[in-house]
Protein backbone atom coordinates (compact mmCIF):
# COMPACT_ATOMS: atom_id res chain seq x y z
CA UNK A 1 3.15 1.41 -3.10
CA UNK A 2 0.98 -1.06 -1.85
CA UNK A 3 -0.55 -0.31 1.65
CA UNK A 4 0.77 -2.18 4.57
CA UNK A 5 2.68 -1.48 8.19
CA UNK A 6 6.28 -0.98 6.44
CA UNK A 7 4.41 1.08 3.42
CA UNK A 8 3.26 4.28 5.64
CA UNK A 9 6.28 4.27 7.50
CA UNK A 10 8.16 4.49 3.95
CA UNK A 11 5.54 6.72 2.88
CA UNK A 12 6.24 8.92 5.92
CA UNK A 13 10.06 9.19 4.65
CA UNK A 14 9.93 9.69 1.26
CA UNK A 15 7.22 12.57 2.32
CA UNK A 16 9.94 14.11 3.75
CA UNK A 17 12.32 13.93 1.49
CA UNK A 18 9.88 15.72 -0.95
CA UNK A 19 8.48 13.19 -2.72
CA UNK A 20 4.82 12.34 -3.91
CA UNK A 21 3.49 9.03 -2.41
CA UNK A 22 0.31 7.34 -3.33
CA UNK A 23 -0.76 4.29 -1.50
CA UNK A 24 -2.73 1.73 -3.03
CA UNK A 25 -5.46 -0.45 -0.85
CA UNK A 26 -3.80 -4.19 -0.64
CA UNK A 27 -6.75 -6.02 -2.27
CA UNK A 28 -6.93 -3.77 -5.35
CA UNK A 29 -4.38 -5.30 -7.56
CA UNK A 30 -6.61 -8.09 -8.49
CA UNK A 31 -6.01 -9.33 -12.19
CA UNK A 32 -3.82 -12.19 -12.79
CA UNK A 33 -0.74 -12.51 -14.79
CA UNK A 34 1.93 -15.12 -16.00
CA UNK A 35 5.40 -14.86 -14.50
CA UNK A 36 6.94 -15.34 -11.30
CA UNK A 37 4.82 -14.30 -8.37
CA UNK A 38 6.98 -10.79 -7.84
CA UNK A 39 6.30 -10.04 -11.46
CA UNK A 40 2.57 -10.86 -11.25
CA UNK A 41 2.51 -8.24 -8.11
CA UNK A 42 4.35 -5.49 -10.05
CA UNK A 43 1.87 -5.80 -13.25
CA UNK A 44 -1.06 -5.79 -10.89
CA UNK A 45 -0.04 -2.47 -9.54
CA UNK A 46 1.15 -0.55 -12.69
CA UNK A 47 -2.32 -1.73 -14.13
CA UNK A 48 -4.21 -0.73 -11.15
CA UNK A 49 -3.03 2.62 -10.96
CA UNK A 50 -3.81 3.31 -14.64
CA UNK A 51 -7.22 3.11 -13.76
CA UNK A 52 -9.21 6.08 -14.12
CA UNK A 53 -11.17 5.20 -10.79
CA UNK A 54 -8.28 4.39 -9.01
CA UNK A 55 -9.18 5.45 -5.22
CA UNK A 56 -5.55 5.62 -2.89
CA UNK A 57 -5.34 5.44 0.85
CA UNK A 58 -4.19 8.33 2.98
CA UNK A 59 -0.83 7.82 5.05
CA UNK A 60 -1.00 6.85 8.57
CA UNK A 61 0.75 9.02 11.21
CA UNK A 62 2.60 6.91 13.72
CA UNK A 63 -0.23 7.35 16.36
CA UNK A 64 -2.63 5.83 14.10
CA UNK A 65 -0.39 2.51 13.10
CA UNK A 66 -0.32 2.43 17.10
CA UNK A 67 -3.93 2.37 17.31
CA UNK A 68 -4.49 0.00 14.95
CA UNK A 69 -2.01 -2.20 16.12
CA UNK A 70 -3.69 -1.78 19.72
CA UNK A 71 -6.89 -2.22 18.41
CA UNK A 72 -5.89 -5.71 16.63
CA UNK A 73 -6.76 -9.22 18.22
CA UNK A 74 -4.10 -11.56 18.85
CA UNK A 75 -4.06 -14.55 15.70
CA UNK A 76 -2.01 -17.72 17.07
């Protein structure tokens, strides 16, 4: 999955449930693609994690996404 707020708390329940999750940074998925613009992101992220050098982001714990959120300035 890619990494984001609703990601880790997925992550966090599929853990659970006894599954293997891998987050991917957001940026990472870089190359571009024809198709619609769900289809593009989907190709980006099979291709990225075929890569060798493919580096994966831990799972936050609730407390962190908390911090972070705390952490964040306000953008109006």
């Amino acid at each position: 999955m890619e990494a984001c707020g609703t990601a880790n708390h997925w992550a966090r329940e599929l853990t659970a449930l006894g599954h293997t999750v891998r987050l991917i940074p957001p940026l990472t998925p870089n190359p571009t693609f024809g198709g619609t613009r769900t289809t593009r992101r989907r190709r980006r992220i099979c291709e990225a994690v075929s890569r060798p050098s493919m580096r994966f982001v831990p799972i936050k714990t609730v407390e962190q996404q908390a911090d972070t959120v705390a952490h964040k300035p306000a953008r109006f």
